[in-house]
Protein backbone atom coordinates (compact mmCIF):
# COMPACT_ATOMS: atom_id res chain seq x y z
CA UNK A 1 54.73 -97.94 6.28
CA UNK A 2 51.26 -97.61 5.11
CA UNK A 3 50.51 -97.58 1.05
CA UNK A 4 47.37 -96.02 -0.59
CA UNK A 5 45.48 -98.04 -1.99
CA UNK A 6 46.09 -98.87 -5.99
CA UNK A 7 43.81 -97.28 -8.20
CA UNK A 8 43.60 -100.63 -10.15
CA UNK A 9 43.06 -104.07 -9.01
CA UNK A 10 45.61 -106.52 -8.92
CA UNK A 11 46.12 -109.59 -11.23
CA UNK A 12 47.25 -113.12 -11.23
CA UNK A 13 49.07 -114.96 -14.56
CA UNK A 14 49.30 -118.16 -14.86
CA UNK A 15 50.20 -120.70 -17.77
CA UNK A 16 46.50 -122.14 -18.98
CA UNK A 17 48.49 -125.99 -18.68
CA UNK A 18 49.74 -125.02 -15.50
CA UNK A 19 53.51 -126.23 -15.50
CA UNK A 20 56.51 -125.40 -14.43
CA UNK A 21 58.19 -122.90 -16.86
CA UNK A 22 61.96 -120.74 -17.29
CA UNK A 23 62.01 -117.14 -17.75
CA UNK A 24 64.78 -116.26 -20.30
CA UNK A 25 67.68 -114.15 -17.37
CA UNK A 26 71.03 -113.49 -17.04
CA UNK A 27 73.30 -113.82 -14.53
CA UNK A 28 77.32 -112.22 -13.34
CA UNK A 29 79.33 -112.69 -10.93
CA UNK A 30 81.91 -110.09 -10.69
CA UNK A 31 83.63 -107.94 -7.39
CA UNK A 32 82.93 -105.01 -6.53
CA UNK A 33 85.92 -102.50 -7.53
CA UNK A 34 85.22 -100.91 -3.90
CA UNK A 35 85.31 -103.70 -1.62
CA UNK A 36 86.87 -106.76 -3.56
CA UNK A 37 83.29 -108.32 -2.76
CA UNK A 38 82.14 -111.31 -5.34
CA UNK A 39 78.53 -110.13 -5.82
CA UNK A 40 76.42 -112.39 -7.79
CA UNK A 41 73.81 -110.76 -9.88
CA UNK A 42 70.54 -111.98 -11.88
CA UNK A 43 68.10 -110.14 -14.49
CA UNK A 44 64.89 -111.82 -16.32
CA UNK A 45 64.97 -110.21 -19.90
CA UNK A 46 61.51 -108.48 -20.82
CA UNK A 47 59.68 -108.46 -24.09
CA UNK A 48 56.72 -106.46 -25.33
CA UNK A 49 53.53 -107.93 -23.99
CA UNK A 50 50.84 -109.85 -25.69
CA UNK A 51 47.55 -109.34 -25.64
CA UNK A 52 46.47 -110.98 -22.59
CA UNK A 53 49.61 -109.02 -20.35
CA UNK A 54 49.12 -105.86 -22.20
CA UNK A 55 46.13 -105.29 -20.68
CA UNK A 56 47.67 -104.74 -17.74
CA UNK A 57 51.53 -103.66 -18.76
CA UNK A 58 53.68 -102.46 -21.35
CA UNK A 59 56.27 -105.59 -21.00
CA UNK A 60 56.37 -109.05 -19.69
CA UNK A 61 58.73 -111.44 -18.38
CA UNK A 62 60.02 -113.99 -21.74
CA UNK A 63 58.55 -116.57 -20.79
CA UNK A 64 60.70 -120.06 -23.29
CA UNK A 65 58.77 -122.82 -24.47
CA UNK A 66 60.06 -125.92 -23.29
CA UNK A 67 61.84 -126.93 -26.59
CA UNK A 68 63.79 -123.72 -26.47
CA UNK A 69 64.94 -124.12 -22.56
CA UNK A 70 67.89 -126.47 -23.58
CA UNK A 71 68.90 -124.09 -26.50
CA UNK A 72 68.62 -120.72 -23.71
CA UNK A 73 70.99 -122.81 -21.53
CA UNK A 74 73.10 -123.87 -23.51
CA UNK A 75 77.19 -122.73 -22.51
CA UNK A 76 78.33 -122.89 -26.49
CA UNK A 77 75.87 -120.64 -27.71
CA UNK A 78 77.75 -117.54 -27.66
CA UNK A 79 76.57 -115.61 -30.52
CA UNK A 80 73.48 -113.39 -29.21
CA UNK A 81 71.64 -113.68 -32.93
CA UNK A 82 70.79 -117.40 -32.11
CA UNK A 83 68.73 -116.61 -29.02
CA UNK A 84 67.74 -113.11 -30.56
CA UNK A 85 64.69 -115.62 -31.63
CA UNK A 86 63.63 -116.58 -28.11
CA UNK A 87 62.94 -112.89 -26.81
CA UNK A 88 59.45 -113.30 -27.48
CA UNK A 89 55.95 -112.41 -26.31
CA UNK A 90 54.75 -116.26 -24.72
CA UNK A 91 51.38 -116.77 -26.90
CA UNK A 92 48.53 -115.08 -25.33
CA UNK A 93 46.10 -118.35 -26.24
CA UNK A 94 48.28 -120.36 -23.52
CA UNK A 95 48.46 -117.54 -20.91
CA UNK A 96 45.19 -116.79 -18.71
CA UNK A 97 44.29 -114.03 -15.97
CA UNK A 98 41.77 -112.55 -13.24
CA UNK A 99 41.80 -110.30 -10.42
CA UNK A 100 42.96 -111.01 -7.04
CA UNK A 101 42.47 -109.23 -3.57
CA UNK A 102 44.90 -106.22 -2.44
CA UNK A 103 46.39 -108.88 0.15
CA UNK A 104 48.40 -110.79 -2.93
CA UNK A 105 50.24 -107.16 -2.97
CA UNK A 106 52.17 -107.99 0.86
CA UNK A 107 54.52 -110.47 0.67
CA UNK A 108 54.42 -111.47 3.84
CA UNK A 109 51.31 -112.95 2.76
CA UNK A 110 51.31 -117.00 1.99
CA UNK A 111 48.26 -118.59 1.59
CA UNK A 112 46.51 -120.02 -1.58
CA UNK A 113 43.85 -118.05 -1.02
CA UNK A 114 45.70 -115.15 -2.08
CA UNK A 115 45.51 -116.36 -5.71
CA UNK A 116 41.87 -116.95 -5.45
CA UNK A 117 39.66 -114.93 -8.31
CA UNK A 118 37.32 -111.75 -7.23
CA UNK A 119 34.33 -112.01 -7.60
């Protein structure tokens, strides 16, 4: 299958501290009416972008601070209006981005170069 080419370059975000980091997501596992099947299922929640991603799109993965990791996982939180507080933009201060070459679009693709800014 051959794509056009985007009319936009591509972009690579990264944390400016460069850590490891949790998306807020969900998760199910339920069967499938159908089939009986257990299917397993996962979602990362979105939020409206800051300023750094909204450049680029009109939502972004929630990306928790590491204090509020423990409280997103925790099993006896079952009210939704104490995470409600979590589904936030990440700050845009601690978030950076450039351009990288149409070859980061194939996944087949695995090199560091890959993430390597334009010129």
């Amino acid at each position: 299958m051959h794509f056009a080419k985007p009319p936009f370059p591509w972009h690579y975000f990264r944390l400016k501290d460069q850590k490891t980091f949790g998306f807020a997501g969900l998760y199910d596992i339920w069967k499938d009416k159908n089939s009986d099947k257990q299917i397993t299922s996962y979602t990362i929640i979105t939020t409206t972008p800051n300023k750094v991603v909204g450049k680029v799109h009109d939502r972004m993965p929630v990306i928790l601070e590491k204090e509020d990791e423990e409280t997103w996982l925790n099993p006896d939180i079952i009210e939704p209006e104490q995470l409600l507080p979590l589904l936030k933009p990440y700050p845009a201060d601690k978030i950076e981005e450039w351009h990288v070459s149409d070859e980061a679009r194939n996944p087949r693709n695995d090199y560091p170069e890959l993430i390597r800014p334009l010129e």
